[in-house]
N, C-alpha and C. Protein backbone atom coordinates (compact mmCIF):
# COMPACT_ATOMS: atom_id res chain seq x y z
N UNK A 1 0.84 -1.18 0.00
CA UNK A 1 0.00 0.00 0.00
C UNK A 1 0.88 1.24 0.00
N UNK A 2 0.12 2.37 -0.76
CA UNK A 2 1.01 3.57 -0.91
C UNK A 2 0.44 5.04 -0.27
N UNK A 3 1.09 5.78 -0.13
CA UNK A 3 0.43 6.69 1.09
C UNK A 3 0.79 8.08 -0.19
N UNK A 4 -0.65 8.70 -0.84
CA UNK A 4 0.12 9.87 -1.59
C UNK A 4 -0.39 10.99 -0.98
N UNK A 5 0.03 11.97 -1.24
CA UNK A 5 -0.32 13.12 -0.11
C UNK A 5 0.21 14.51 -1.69
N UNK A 6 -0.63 15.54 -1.59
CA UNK A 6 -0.99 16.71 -1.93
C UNK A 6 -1.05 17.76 -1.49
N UNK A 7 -0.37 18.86 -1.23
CA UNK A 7 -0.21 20.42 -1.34
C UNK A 7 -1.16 20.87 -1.95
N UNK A 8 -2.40 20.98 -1.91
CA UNK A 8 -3.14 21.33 -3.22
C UNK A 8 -2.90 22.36 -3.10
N UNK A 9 -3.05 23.42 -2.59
CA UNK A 9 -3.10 24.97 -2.73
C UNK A 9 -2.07 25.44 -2.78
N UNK A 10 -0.71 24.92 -3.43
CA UNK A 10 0.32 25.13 -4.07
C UNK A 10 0.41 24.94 -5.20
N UNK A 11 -0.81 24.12 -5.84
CA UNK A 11 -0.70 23.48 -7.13
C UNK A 11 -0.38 24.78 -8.13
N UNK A 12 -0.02 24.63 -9.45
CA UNK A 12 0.15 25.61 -10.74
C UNK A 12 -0.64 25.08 -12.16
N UNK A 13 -1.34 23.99 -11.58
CA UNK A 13 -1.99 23.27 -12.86
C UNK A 13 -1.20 23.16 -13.80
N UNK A 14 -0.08 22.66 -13.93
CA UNK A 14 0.88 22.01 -15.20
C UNK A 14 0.13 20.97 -15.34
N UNK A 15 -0.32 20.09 -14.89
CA UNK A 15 -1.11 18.27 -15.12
C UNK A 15 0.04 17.48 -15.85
N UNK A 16 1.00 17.66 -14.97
CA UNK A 16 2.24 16.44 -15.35
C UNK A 16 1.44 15.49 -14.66
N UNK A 17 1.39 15.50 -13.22
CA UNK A 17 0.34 14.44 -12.54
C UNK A 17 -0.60 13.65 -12.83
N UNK A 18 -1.51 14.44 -13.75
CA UNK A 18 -2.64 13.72 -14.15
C UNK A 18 -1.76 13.11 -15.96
N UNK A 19 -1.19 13.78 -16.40
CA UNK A 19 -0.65 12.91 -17.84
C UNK A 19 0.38 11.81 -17.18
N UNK A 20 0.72 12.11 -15.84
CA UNK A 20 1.99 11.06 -15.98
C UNK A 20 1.13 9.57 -15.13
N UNK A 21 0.03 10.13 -13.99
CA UNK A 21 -0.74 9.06 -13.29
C UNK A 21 -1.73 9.61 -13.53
N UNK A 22 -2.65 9.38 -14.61
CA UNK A 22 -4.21 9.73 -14.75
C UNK A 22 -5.04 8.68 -13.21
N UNK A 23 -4.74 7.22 -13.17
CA UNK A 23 -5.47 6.53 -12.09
C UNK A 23 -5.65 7.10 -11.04
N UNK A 24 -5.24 8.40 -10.67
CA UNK A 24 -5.30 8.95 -9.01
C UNK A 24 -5.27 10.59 -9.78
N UNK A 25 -5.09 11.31 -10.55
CA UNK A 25 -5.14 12.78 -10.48
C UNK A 25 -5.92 12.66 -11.88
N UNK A 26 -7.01 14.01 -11.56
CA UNK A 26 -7.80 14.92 -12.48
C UNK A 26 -7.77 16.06 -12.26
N UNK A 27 -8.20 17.20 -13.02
CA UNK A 27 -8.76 18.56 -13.09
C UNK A 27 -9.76 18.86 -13.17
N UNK A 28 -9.51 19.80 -12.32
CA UNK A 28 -10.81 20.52 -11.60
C UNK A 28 -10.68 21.77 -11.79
N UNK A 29 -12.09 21.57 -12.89
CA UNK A 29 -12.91 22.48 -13.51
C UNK A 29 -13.41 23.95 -12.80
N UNK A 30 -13.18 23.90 -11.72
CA UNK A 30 -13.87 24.98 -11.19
C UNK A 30 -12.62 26.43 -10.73
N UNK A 31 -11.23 25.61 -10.38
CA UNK A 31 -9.73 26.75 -10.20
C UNK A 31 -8.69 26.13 -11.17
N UNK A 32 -8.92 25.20 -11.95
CA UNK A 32 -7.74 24.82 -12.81
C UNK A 32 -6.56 23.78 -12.37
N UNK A 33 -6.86 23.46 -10.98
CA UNK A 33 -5.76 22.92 -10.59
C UNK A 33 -6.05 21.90 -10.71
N UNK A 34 -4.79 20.57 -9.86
CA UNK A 34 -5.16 18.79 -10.11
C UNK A 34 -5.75 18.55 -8.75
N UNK A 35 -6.61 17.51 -9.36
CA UNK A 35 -7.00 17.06 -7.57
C UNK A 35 -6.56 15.60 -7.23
N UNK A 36 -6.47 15.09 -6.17
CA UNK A 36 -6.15 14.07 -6.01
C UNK A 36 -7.14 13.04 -5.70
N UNK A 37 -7.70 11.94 -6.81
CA UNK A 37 -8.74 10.88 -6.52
C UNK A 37 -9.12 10.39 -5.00
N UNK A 38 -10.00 10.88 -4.91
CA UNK A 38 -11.20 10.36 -3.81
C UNK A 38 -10.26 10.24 -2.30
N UNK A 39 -9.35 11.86 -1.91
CA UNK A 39 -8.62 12.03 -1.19
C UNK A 39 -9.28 12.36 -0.09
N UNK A 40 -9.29 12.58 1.07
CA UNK A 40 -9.28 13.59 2.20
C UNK A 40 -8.55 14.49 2.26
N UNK A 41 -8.72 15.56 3.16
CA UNK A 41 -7.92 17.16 3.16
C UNK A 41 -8.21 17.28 4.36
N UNK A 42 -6.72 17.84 4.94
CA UNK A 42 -6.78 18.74 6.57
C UNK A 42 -5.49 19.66 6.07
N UNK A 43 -6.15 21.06 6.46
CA UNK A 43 -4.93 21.88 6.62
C UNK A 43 -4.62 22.10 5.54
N UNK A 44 -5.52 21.82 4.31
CA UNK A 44 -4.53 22.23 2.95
C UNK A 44 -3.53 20.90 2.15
N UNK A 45 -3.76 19.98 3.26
CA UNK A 45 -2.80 18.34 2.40
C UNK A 45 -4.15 17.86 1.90
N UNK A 46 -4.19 16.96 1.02
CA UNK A 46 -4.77 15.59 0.53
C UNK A 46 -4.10 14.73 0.88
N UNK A 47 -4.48 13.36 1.25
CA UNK A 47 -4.01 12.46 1.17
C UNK A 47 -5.33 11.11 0.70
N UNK A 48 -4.13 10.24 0.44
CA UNK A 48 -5.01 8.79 -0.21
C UNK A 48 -4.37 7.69 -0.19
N UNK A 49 -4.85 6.74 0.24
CA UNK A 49 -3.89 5.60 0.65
C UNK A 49 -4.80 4.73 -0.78
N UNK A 50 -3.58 3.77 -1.73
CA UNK A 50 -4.01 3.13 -2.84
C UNK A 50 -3.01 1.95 -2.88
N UNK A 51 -2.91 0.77 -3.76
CA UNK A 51 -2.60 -0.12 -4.28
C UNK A 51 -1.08 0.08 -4.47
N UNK A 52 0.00 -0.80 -4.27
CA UNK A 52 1.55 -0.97 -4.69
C UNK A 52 1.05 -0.84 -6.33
N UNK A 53 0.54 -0.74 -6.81
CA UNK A 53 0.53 -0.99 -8.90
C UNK A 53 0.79 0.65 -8.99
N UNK A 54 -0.04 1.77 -8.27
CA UNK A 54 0.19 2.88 -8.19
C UNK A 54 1.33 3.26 -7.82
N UNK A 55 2.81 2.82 -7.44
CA UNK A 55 3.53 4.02 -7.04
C UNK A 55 4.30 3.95 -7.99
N UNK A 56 4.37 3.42 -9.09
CA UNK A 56 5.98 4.39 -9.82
C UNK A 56 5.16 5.17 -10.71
N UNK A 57 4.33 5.24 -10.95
CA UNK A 57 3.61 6.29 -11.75
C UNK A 57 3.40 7.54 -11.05
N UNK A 58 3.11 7.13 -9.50
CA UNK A 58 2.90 8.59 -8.63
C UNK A 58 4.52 8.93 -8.42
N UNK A 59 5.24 8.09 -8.36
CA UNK A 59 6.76 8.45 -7.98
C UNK A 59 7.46 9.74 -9.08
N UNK A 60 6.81 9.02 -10.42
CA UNK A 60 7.20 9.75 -11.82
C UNK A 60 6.27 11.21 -11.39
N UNK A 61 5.48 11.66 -11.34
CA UNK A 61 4.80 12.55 -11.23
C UNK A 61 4.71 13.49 -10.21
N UNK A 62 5.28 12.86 -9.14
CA UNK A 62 5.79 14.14 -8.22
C UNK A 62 7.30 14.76 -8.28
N UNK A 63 8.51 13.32 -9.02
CA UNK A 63 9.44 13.90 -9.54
C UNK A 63 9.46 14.80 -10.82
N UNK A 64 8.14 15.27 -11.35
CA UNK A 64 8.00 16.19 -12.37
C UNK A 64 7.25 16.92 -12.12
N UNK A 65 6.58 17.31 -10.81
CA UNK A 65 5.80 18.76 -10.26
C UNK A 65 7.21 19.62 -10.12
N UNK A 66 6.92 20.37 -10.77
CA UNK A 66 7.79 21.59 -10.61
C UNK A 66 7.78 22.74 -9.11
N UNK A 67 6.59 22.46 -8.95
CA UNK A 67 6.55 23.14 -7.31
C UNK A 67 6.56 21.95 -6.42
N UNK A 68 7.24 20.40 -6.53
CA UNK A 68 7.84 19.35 -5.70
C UNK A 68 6.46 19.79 -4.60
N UNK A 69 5.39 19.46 -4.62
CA UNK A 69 4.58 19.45 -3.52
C UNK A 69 3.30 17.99 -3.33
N UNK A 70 3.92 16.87 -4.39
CA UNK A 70 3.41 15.85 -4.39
C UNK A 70 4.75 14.56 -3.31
N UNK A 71 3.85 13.94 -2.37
CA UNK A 71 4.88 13.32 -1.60
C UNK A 71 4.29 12.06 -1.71
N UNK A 72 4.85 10.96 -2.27
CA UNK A 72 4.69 9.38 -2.54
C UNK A 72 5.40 8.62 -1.51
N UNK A 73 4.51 7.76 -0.52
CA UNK A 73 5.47 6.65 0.59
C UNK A 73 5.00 5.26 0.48
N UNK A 74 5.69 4.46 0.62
CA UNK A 74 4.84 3.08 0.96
C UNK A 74 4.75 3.04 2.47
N UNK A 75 3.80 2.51 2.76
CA UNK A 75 3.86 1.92 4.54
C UNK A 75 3.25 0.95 4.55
């Protein structure tokens, strides 16, 4: 299992995230930015706990946020 976690209100809407892991990030239509699939939020993080098949795709995609505010863990 993988633990991904989101800065959203740092986001810049590039959607490397959602082109590099569409299975966990979309855009949202309403400020432009990415959101993170069927997350919770405190304080401004998302987080979402998902499947080992998900992390090198989320791994790829937070190593290509340019504002580095996507954080990928296993636990």
């Amino acid at each position: 299992m993988i633990r991904i976690t989101h800065q959203r209100n740092k986001c810049i809407g590039c959607y490397y995230c959602i082109d590099i892991a569409p299975n966990n990030w979309k855009i949202n239509k309403q400020d432009g930015k990415a959101t993170l699939i069927n997350a919770t939020g405190k304080k401004g993080f998302f987080t979402v706990l998902t499947g080992n098949d998900d992390y090198n795709s989320n791994v790829d995609a937070a190593k290509a946020c340019p504002v580095k505010i996507i954080k990928v863990e296993k636990i």
